[in-house]
C-alpha atoms as a PDB file:
ATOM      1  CA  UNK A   1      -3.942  -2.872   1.787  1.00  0.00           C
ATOM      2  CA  UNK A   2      -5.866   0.605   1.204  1.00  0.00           C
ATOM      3  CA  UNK A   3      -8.567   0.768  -1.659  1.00  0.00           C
ATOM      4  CA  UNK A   4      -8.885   3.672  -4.152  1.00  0.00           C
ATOM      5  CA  UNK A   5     -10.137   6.014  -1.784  1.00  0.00           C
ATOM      6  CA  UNK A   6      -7.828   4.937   1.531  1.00  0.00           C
ATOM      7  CA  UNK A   7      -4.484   5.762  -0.401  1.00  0.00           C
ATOM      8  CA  UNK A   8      -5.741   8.915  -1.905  1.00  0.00           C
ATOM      9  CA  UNK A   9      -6.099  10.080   1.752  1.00  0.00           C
ATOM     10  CA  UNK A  10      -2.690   8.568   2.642  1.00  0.00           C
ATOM     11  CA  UNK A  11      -1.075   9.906  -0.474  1.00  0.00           C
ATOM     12  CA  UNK A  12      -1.774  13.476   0.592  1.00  0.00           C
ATOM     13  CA  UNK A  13      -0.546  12.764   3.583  1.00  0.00           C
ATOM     14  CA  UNK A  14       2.150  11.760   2.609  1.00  0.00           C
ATOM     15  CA  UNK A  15       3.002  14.572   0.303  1.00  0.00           C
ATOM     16  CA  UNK A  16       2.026  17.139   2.797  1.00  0.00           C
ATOM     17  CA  UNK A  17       4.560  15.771   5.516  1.00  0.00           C
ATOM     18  CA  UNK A  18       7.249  17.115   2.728  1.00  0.00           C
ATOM     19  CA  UNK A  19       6.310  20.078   2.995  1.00  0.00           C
ATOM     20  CA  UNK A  20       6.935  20.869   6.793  1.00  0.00           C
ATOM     21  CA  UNK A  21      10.289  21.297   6.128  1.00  0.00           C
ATOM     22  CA  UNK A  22      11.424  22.658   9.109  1.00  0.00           C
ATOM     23  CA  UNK A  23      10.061  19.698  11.097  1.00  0.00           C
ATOM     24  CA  UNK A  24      11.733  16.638  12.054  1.00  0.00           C
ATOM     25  CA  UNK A  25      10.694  13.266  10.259  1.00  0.00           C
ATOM     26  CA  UNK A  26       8.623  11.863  12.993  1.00  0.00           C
ATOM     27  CA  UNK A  27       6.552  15.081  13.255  1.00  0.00           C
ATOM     28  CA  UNK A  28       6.438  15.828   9.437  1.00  0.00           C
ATOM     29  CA  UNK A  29       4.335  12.084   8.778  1.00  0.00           C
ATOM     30  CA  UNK A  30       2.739  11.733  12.155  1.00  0.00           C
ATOM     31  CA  UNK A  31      -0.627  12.725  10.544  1.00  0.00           C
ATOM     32  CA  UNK A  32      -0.033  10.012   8.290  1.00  0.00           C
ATOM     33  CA  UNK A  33       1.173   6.902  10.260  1.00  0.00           C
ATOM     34  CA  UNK A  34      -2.140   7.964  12.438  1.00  0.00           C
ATOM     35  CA  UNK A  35      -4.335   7.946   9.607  1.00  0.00           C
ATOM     36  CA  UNK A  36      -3.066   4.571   8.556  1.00  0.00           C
ATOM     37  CA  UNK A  37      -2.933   2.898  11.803  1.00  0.00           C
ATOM     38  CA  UNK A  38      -6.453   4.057  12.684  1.00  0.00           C
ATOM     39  CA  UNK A  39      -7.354   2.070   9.674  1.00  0.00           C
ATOM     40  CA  UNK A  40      -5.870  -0.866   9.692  1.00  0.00           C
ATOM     41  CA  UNK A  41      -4.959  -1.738  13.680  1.00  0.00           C
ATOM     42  CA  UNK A  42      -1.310  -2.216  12.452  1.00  0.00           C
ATOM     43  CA  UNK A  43       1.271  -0.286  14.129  1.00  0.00           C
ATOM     44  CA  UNK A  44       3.088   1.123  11.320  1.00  0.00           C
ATOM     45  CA  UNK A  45       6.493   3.481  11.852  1.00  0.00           C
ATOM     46  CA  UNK A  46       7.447   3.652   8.319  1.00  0.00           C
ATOM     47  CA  UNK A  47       6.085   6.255   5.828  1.00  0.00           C
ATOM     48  CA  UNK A  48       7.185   5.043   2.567  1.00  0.00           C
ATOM     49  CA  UNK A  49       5.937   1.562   3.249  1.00  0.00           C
ATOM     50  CA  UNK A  50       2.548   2.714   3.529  1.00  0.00           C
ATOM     51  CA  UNK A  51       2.948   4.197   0.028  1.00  0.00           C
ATOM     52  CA  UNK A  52       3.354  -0.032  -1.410  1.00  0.00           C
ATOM     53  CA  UNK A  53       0.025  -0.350   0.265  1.00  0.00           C
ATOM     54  CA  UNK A  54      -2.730   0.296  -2.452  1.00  0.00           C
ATOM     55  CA  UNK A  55      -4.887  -2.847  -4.069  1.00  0.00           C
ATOM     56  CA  UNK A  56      -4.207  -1.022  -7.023  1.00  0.00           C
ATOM     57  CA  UNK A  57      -0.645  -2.296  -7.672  1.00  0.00           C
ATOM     58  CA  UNK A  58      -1.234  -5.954  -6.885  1.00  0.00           C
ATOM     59  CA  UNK A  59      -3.176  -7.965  -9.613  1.00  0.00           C
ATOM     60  CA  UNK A  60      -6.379 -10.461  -9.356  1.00  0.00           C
ATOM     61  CA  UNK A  61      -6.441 -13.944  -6.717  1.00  0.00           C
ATOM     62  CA  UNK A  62      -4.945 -16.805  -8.704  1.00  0.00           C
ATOM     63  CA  UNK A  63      -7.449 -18.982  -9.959  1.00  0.00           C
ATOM     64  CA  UNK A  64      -5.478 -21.989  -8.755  1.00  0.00           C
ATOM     65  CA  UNK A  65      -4.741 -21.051  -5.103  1.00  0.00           C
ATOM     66  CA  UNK A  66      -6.438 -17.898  -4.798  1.00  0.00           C
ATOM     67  CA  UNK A  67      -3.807 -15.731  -3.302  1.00  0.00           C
ATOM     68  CA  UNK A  68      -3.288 -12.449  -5.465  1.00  0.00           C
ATOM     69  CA  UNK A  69      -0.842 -11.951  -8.252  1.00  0.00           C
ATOM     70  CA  UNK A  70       1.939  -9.594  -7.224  1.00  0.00           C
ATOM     71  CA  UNK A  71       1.585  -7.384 -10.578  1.00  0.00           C
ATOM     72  CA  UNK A  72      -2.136  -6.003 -13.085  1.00  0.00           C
ATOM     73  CA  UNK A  73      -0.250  -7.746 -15.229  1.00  0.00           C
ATOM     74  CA  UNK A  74       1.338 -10.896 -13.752  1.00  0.00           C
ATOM     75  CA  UNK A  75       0.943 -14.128 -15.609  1.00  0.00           C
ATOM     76  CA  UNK A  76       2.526 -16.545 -13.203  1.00  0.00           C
ATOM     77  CA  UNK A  77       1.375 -17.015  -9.637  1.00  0.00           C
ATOM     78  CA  UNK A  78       4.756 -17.037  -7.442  1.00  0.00           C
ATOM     79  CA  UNK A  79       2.789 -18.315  -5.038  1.00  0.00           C
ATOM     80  CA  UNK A  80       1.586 -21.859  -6.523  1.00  0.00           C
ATOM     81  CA  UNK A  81       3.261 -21.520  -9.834  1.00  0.00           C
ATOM     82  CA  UNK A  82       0.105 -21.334 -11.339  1.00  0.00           C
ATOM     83  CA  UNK A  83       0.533 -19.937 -15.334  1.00  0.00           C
ATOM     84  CA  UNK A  84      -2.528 -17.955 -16.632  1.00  0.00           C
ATOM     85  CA  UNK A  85      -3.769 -18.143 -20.177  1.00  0.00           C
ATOM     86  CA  UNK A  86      -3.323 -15.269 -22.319  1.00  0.00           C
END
């Protein structure tokens, strides 16, 4: 998962690679799939699953279990079945 910062990098990235048109897919995000698996050690091939990648758009650690909430705004852990109070 990239904080803040990482997936601002990896956003323009991103965006950038559709702009070289005339380039083939593999050449158009290489800059990106480098940047990201610098980063992380993972071997990523996939552009747009890099983009699902931000801590931004998963919510807190359960306070049950501990694993995150898959939403901000979750209220149900799908991981322990934990329910949070309002």
């Amino acid at each position: 998962m990239l904080n803040e910062k990482e997936f601002a990098i990896a956003s323009e990235l991103y965006f950038k690679g559709f702009k070289l048109a005339k380039a083939d897919r593999k050449q158009r995000f290489k800059e990106l799939l480098e940047y990201y698996n610098n980063l992380t050690g993972f071997g990523e091939t996939e552009p747009n699953a890099i983009m699902h990648h931000s801590l931004e758009q998963i919510g807190a650690d359960c306070e049950n279990c501990g694993k995150p909430y898959r939403t901000p705004k979750a209220k149900l852990c799908v991981n322990c079945g934990y329910k949070k109070e309002s």
